[in-house]
PDB file of N, CA and C in Angstrom:
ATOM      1  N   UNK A   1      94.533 115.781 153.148  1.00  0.00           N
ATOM      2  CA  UNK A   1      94.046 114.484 152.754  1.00  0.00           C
ATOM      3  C   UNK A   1      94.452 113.401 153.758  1.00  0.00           C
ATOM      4  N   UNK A   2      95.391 113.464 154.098  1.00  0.00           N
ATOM      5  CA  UNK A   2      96.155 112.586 155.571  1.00  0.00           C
ATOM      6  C   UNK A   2      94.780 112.622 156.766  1.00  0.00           C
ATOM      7  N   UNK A   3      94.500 111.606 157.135  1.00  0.00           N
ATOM      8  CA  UNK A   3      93.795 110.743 157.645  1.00  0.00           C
ATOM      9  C   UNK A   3      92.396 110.810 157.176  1.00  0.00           C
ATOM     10  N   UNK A   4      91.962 111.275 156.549  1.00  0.00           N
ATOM     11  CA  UNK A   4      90.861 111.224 156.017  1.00  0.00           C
ATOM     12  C   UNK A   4      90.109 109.632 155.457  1.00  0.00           C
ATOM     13  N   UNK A   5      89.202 109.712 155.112  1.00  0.00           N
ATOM     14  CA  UNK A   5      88.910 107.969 154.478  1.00  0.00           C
ATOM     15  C   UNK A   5      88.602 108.173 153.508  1.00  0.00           C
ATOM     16  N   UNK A   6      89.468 107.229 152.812  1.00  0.00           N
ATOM     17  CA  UNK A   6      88.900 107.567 151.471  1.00  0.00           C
ATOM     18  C   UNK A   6      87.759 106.940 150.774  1.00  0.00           C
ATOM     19  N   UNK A   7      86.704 107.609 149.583  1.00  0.00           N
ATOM     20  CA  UNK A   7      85.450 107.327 149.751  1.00  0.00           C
ATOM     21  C   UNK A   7      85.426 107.267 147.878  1.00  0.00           C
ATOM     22  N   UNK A   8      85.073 106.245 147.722  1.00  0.00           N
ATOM     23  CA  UNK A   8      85.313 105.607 146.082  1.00  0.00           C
ATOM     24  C   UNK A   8      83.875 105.153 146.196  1.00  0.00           C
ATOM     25  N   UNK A   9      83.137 106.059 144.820  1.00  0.00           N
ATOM     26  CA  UNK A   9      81.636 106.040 144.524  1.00  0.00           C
ATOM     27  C   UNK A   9      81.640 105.742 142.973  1.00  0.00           C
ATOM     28  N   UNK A  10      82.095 104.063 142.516  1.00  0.00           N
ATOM     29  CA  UNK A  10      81.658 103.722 141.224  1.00  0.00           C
ATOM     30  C   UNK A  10      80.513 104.065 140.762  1.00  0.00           C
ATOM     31  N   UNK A  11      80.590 104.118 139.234  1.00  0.00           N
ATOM     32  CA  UNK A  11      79.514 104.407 138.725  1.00  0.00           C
ATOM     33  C   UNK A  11      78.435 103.061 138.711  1.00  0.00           C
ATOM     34  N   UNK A  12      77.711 103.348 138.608  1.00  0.00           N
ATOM     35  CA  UNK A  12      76.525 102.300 138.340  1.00  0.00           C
ATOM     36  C   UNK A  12      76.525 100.920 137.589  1.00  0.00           C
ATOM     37  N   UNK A  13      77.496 101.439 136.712  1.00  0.00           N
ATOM     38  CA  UNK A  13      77.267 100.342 135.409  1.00  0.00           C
ATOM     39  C   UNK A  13      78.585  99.343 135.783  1.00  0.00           C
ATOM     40  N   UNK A  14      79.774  99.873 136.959  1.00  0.00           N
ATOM     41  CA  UNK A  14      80.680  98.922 137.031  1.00  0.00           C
ATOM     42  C   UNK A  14      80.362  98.005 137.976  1.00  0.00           C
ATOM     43  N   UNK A  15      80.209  96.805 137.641  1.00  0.00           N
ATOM     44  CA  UNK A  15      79.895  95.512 138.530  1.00  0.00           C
ATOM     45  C   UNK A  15      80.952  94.873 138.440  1.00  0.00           C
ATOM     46  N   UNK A  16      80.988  93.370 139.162  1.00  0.00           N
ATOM     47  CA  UNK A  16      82.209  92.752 139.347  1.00  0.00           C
ATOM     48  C   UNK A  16      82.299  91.991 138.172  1.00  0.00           C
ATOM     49  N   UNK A  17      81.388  91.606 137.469  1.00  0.00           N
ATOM     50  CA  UNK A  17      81.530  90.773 136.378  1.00  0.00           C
ATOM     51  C   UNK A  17      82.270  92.138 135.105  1.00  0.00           C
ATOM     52  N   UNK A  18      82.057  93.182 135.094  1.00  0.00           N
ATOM     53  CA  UNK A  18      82.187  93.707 134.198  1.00  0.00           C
ATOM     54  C   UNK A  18      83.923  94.098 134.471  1.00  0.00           C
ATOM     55  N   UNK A  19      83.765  94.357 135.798  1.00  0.00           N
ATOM     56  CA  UNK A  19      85.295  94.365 136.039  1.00  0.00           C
ATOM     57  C   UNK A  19      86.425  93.166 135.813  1.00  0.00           C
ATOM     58  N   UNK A  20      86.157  92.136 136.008  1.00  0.00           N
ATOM     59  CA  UNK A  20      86.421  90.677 135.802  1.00  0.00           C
ATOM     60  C   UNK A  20      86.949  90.347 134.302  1.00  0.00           C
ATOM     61  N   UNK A  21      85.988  91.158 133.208  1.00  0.00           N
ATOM     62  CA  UNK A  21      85.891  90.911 131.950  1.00  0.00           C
ATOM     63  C   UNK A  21      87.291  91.805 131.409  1.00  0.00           C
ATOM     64  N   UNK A  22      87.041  93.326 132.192  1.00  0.00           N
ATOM     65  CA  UNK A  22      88.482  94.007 131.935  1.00  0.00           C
ATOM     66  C   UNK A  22      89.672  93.627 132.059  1.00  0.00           C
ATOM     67  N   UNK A  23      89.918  93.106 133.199  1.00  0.00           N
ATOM     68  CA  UNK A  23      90.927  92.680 133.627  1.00  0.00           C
ATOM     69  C   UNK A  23      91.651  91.284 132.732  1.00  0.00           C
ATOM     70  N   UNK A  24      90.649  90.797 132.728  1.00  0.00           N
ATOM     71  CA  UNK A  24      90.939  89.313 131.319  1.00  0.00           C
ATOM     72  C   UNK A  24      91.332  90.211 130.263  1.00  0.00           C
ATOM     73  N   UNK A  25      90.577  91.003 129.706  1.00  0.00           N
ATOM     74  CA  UNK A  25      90.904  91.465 128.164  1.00  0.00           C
ATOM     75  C   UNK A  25      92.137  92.140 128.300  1.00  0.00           C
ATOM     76  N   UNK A  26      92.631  92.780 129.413  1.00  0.00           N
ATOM     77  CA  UNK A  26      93.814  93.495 129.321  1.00  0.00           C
ATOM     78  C   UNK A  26      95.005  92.550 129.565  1.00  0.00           C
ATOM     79  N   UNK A  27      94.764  90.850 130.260  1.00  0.00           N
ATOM     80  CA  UNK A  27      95.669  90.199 130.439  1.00  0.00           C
ATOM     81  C   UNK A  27      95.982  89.198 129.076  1.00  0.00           C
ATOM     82  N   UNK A  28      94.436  89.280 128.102  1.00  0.00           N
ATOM     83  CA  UNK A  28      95.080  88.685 126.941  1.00  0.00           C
ATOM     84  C   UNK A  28      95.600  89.598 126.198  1.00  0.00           C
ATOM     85  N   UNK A  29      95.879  90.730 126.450  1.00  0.00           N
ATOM     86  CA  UNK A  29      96.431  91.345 125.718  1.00  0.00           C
ATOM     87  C   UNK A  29      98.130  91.182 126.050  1.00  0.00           C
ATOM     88  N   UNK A  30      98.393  91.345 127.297  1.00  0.00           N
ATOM     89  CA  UNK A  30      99.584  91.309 127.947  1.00  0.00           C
ATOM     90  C   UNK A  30     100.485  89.619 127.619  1.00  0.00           C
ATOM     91  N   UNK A  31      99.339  88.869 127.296  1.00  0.00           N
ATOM     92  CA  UNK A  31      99.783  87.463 127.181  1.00  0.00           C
ATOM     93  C   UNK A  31     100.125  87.434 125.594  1.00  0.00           C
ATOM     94  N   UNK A  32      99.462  88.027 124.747  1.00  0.00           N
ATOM     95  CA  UNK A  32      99.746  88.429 123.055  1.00  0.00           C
ATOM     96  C   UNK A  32     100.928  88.597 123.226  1.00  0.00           C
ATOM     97  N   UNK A  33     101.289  89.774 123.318  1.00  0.00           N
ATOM     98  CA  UNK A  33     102.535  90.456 123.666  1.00  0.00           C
ATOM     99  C   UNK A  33     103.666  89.712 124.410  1.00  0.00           C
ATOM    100  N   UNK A  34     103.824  88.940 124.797  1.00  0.00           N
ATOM    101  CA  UNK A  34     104.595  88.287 125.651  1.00  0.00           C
ATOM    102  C   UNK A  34     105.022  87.309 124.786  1.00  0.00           C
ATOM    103  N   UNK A  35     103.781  86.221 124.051  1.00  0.00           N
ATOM    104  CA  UNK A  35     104.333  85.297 123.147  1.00  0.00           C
ATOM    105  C   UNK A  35     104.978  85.823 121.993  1.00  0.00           C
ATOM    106  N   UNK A  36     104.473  86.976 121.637  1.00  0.00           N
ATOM    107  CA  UNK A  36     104.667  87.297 120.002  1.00  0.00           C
ATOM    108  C   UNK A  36     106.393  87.587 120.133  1.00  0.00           C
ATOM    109  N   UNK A  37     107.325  87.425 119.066  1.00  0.00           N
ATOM    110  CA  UNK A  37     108.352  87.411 119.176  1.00  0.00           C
ATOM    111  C   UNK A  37     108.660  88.028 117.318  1.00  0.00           C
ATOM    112  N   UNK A  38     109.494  88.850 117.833  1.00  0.00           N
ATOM    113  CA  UNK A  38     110.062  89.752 116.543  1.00  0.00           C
ATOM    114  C   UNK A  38     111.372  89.945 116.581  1.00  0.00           C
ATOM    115  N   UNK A  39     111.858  90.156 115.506  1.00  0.00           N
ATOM    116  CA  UNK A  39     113.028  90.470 115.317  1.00  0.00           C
ATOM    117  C   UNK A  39     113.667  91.879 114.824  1.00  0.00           C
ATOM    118  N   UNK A  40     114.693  92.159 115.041  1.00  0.00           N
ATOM    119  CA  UNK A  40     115.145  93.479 115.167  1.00  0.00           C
ATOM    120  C   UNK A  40     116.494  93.805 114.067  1.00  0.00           C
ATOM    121  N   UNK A  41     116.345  93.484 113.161  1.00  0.00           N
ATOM    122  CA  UNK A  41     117.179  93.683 112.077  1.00  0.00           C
ATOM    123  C   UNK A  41     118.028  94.824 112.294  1.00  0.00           C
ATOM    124  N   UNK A  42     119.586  94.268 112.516  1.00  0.00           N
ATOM    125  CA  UNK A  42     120.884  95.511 112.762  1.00  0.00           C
ATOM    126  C   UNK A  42     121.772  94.586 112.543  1.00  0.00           C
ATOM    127  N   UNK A  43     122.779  95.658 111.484  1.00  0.00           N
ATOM    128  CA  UNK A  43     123.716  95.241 110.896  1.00  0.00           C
ATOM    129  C   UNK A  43     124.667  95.730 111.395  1.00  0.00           C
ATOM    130  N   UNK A  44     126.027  95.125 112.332  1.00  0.00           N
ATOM    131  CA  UNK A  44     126.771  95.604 112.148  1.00  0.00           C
ATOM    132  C   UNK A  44     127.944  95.760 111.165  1.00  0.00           C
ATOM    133  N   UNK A  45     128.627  97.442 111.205  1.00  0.00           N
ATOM    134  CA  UNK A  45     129.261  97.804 110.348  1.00  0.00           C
ATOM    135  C   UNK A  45     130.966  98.213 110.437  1.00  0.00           C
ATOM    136  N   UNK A  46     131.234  97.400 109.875  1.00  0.00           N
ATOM    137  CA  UNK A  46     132.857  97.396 109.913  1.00  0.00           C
ATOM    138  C   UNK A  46     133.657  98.938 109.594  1.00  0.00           C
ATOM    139  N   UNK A  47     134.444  98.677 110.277  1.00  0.00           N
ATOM    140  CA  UNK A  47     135.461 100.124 109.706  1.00  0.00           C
ATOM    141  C   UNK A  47     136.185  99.763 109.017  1.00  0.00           C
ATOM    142  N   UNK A  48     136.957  98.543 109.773  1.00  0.00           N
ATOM    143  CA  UNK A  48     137.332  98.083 108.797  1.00  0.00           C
ATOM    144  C   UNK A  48     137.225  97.891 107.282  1.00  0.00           C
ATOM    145  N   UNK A  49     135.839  96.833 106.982  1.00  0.00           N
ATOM    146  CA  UNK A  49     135.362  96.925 105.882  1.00  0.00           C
ATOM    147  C   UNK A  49     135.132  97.964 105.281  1.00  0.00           C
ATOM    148  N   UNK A  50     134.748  99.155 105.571  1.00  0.00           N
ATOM    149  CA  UNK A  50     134.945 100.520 104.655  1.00  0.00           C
ATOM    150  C   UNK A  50     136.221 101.123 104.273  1.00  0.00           C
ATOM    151  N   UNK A  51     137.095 101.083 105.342  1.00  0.00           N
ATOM    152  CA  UNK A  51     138.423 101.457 104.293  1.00  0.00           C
ATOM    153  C   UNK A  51     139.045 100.321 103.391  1.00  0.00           C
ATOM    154  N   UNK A  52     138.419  99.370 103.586  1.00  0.00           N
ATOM    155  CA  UNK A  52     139.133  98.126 103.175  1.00  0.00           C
ATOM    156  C   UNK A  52     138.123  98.521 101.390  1.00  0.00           C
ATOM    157  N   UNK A  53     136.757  99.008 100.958  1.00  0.00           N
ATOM    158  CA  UNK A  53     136.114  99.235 100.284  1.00  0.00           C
ATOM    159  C   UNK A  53     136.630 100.311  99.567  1.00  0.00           C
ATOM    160  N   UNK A  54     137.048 101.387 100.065  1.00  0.00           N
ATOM    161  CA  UNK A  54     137.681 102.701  99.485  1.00  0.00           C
ATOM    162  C   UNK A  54     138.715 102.320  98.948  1.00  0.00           C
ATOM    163  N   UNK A  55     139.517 101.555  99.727  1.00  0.00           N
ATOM    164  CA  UNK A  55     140.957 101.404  99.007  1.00  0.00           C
ATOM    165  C   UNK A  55     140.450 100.007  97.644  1.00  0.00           C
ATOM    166  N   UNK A  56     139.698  99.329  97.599  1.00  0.00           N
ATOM    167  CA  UNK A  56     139.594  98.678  96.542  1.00  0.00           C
ATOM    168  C   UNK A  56     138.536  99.034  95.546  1.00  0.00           C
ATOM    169  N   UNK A  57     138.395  99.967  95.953  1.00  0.00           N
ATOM    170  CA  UNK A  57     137.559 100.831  94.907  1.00  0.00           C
ATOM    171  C   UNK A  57     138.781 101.690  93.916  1.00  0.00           C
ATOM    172  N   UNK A  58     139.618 101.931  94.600  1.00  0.00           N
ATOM    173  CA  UNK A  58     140.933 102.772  93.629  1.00  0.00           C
ATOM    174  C   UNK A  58     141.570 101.506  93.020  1.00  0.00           C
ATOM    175  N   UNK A  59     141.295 100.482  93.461  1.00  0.00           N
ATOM    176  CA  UNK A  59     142.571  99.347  92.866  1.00  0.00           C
ATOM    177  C   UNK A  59     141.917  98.736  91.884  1.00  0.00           C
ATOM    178  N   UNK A  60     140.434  98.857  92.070  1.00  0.00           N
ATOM    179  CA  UNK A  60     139.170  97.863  90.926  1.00  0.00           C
ATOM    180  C   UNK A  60     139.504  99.181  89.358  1.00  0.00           C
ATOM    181  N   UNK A  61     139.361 100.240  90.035  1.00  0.00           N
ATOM    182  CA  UNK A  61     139.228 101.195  88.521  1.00  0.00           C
ATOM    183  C   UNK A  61     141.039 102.166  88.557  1.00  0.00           C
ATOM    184  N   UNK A  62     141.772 101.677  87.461  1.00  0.00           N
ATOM    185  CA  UNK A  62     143.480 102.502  87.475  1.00  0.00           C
ATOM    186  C   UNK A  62     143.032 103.731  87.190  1.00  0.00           C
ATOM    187  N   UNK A  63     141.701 103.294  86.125  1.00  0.00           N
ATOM    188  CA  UNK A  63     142.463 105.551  85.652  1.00  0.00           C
ATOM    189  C   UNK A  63     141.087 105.729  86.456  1.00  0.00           C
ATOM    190  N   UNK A  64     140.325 105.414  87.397  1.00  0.00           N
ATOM    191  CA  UNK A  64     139.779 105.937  88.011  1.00  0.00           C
ATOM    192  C   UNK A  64     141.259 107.110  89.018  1.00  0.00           C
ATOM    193  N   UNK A  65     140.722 108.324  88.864  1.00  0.00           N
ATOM    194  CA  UNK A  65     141.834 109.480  89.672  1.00  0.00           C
ATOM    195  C   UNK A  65     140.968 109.502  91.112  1.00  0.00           C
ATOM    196  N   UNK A  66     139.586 110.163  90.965  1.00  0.00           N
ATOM    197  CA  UNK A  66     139.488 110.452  91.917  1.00  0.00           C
ATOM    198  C   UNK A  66     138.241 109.959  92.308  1.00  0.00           C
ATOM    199  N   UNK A  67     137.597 109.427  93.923  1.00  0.00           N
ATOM    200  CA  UNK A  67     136.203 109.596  94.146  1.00  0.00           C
ATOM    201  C   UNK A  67     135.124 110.392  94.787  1.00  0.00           C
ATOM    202  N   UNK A  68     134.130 110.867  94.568  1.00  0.00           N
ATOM    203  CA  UNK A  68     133.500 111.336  94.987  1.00  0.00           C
ATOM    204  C   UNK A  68     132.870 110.490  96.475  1.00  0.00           C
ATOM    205  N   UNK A  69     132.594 111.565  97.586  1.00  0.00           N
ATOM    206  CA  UNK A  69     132.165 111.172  98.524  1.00  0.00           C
ATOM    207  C   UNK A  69     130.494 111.046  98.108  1.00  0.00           C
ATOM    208  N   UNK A  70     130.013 111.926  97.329  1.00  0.00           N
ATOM    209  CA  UNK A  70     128.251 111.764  96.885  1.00  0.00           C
ATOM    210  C   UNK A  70     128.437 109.807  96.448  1.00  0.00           C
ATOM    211  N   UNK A  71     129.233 109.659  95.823  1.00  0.00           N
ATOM    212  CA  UNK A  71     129.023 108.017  95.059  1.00  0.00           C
ATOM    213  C   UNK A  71     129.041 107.046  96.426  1.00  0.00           C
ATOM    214  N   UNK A  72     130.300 107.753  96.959  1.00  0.00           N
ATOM    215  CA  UNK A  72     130.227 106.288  98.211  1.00  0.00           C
ATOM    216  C   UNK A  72     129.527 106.271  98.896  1.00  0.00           C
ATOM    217  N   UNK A  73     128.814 107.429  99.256  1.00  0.00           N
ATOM    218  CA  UNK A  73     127.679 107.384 100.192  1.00  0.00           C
ATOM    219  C   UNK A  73     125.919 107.012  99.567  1.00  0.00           C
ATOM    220  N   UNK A  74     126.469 107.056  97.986  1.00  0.00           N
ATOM    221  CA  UNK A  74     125.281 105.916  97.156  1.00  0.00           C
ATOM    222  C   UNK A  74     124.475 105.044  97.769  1.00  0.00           C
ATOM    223  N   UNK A  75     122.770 104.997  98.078  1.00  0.00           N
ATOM    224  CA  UNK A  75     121.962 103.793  98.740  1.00  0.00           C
ATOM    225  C   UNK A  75     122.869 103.373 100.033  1.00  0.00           C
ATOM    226  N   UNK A  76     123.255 103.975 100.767  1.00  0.00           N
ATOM    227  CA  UNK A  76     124.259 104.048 102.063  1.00  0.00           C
ATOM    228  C   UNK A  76     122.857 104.111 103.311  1.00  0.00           C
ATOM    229  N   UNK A  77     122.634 103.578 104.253  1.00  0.00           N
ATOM    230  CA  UNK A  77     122.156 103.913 105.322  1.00  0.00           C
ATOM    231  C   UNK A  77     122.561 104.813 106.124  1.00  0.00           C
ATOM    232  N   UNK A  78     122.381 105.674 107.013  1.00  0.00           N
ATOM    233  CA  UNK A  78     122.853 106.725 107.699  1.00  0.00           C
ATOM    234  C   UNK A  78     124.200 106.345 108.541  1.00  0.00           C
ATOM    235  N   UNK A  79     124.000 105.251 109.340  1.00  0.00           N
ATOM    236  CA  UNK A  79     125.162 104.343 109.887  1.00  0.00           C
ATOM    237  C   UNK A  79     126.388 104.349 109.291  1.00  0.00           C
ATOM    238  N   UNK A  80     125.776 103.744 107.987  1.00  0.00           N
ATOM    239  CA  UNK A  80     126.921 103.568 106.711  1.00  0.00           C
ATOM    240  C   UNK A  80     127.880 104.186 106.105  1.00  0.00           C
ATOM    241  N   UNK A  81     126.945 105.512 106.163  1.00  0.00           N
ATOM    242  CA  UNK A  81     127.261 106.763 105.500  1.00  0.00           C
ATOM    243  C   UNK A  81     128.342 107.318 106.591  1.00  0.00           C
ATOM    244  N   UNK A  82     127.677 107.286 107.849  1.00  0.00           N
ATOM    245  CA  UNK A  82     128.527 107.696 108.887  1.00  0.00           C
ATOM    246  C   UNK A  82     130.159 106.697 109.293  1.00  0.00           C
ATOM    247  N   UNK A  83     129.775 105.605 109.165  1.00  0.00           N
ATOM    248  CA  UNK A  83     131.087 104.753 109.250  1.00  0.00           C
ATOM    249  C   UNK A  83     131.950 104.901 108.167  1.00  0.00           C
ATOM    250  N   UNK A  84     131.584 104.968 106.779  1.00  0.00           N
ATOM    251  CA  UNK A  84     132.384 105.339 105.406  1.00  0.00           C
ATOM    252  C   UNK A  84     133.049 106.668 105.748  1.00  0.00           C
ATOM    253  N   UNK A  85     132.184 107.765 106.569  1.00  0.00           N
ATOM    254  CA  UNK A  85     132.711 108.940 106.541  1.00  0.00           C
ATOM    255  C   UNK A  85     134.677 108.838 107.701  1.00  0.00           C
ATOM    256  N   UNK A  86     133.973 107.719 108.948  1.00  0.00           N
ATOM    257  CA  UNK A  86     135.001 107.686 109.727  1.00  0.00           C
ATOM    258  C   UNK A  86     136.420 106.670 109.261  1.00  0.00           C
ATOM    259  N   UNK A  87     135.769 106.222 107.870  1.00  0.00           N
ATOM    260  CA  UNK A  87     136.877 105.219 107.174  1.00  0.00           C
ATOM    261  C   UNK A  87     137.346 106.003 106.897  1.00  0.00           C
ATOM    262  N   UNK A  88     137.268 107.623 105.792  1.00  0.00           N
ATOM    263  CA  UNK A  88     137.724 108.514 105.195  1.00  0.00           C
ATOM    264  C   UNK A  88     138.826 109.090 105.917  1.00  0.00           C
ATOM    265  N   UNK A  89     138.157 109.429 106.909  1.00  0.00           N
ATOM    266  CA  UNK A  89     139.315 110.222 108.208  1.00  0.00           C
ATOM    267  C   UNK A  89     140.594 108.909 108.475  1.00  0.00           C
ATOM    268  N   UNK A  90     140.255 108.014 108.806  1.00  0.00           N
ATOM    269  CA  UNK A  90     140.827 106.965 108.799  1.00  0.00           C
ATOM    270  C   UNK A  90     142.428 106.966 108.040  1.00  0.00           C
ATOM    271  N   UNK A  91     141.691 106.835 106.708  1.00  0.00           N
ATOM    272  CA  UNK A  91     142.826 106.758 105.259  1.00  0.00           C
ATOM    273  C   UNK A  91     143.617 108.071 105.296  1.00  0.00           C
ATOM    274  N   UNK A  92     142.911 108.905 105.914  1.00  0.00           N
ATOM    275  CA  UNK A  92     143.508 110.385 105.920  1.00  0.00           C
ATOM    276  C   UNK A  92     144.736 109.881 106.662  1.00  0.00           C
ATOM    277  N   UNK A  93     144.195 110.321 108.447  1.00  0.00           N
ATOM    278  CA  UNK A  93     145.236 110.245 109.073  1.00  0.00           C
ATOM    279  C   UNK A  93     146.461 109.050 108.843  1.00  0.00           C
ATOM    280  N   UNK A  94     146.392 108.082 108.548  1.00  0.00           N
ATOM    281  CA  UNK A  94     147.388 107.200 107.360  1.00  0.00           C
ATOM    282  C   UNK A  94     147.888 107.931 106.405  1.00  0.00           C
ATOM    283  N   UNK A  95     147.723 108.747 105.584  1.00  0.00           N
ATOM    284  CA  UNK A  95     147.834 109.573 104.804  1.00  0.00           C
ATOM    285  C   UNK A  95     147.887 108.595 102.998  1.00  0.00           C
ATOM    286  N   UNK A  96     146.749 107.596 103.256  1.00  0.00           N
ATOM    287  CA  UNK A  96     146.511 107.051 102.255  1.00  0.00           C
ATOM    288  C   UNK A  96     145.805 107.608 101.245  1.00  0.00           C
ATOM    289  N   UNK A  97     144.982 108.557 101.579  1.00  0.00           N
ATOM    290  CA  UNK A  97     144.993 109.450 100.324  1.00  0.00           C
ATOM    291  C   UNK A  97     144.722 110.829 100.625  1.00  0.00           C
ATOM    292  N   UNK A  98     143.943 111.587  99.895  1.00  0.00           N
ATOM    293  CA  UNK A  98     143.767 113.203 100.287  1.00  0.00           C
ATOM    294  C   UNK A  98     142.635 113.138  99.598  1.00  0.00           C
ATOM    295  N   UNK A  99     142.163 114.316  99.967  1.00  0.00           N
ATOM    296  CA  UNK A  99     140.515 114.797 100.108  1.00  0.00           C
ATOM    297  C   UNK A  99     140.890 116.429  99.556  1.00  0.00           C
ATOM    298  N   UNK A 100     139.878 116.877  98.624  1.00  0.00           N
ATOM    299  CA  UNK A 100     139.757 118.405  98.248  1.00  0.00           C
ATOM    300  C   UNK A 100     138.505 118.505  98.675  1.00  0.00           C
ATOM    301  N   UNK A 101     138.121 119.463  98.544  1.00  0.00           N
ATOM    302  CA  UNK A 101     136.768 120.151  98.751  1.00  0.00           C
ATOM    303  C   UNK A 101     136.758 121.765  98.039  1.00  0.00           C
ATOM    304  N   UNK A 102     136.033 122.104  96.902  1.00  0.00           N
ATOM    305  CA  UNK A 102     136.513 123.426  96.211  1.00  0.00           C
ATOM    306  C   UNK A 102     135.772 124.354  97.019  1.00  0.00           C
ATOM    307  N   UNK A 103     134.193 124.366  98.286  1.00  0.00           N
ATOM    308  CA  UNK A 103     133.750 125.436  98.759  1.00  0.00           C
ATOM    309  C   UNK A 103     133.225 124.688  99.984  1.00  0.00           C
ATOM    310  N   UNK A 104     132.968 125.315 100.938  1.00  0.00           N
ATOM    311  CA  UNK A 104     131.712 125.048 101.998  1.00  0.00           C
ATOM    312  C   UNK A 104     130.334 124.065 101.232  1.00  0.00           C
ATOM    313  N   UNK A 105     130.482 122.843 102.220  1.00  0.00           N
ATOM    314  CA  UNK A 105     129.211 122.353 101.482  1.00  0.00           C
ATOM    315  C   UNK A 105     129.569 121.131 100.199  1.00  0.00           C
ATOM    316  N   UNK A 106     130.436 121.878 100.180  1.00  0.00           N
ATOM    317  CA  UNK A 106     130.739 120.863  98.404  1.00  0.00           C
ATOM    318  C   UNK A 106     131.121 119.582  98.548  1.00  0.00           C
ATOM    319  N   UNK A 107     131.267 118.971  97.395  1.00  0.00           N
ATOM    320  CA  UNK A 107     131.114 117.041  97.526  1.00  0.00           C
ATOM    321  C   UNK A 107     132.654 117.345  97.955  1.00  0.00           C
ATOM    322  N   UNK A 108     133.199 116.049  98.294  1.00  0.00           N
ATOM    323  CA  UNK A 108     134.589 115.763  98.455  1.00  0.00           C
ATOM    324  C   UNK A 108     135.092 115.135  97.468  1.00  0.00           C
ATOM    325  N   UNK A 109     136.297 115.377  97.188  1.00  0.00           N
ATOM    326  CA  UNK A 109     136.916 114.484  95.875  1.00  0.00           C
ATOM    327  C   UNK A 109     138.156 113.827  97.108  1.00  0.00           C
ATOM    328  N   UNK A 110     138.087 112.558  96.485  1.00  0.00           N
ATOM    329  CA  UNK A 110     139.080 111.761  97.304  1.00  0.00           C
ATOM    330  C   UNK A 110     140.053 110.803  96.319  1.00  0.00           C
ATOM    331  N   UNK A 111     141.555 111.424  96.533  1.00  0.00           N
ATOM    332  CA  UNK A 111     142.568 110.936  95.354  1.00  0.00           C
ATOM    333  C   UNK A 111     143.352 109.972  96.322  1.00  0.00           C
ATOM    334  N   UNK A 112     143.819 109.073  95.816  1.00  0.00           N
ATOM    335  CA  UNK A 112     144.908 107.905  96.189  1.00  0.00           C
ATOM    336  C   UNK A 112     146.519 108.457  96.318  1.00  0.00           C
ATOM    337  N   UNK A 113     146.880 108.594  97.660  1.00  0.00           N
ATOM    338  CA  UNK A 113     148.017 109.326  98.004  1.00  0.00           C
ATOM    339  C   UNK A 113     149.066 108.710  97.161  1.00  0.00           C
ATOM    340  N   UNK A 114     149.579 108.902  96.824  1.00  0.00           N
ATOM    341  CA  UNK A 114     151.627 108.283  95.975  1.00  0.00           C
ATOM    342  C   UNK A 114     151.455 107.197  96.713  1.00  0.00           C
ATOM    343  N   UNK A 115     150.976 105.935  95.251  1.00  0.00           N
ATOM    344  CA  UNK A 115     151.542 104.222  95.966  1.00  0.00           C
ATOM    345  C   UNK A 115     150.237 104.036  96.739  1.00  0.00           C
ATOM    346  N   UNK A 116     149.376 104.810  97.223  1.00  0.00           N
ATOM    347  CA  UNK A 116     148.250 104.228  97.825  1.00  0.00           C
ATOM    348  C   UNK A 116     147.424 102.994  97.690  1.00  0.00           C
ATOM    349  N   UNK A 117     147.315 103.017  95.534  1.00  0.00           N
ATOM    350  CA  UNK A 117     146.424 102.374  95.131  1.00  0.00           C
ATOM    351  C   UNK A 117     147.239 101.316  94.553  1.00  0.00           C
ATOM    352  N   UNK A 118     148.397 100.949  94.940  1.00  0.00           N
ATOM    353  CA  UNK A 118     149.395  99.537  94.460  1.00  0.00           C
ATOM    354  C   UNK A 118     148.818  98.047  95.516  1.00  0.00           C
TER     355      UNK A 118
END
């Protein structure tokens, strides 16, 4: 293809006016787009605020014993769910409370370590 000339045989029906017309319609399109302005709804999510939630979730209910991880992760966004999960580990390694699990798979029960929930 190197030195050759290159040889561009429009079709019939493209004229300059018709080309003219494309080029506008694709720049009001580009100009739409440019003004239009949206917003991007994101929440950020505390870690804080989730262990700060777990632990006053044991202090709101006394003879509440234990919680289920299915409840806290209740109408939770995936984020949510995921940050609550890293609050959990959180309280763990503190050793603010303990976590069972009776099989593979199964909900978590999460109890308030000795004095946790004072």
């Amino acid at each position: 293809m190197a030195g050759r000339p290159i040889i561009f045989y429009p079709s019939a029906n493209v004229t300059m006016k018709n080309l003219e017309r494309a080029v506008a319609a694709i720049f009001e399109v580009l100009n739409r787009l440019a003004t239009e302005t949206g917003t991007i709804k994101s929440s950020l999510i505390s870690l804080e605020e989730k262990i700060q939630e777990i632990i006053n979730l044991f202090k709101k209910s006394k003879s509440l014993n234990a919680l289920k991880f299915k409840e806290l992760k209740k109408e939770k966004s995936k984020a949510e769910i995921i940050v609550m999960f890293l609050a959990l580990l959180h309280l763990l390694h503190e050793q603010l409370v303990r976590v069972e699990q009776k099989g593979k798979f199964s909900d978590m029960r999460i109890f308030p370590a000795s004095g946790a929930s004072s």
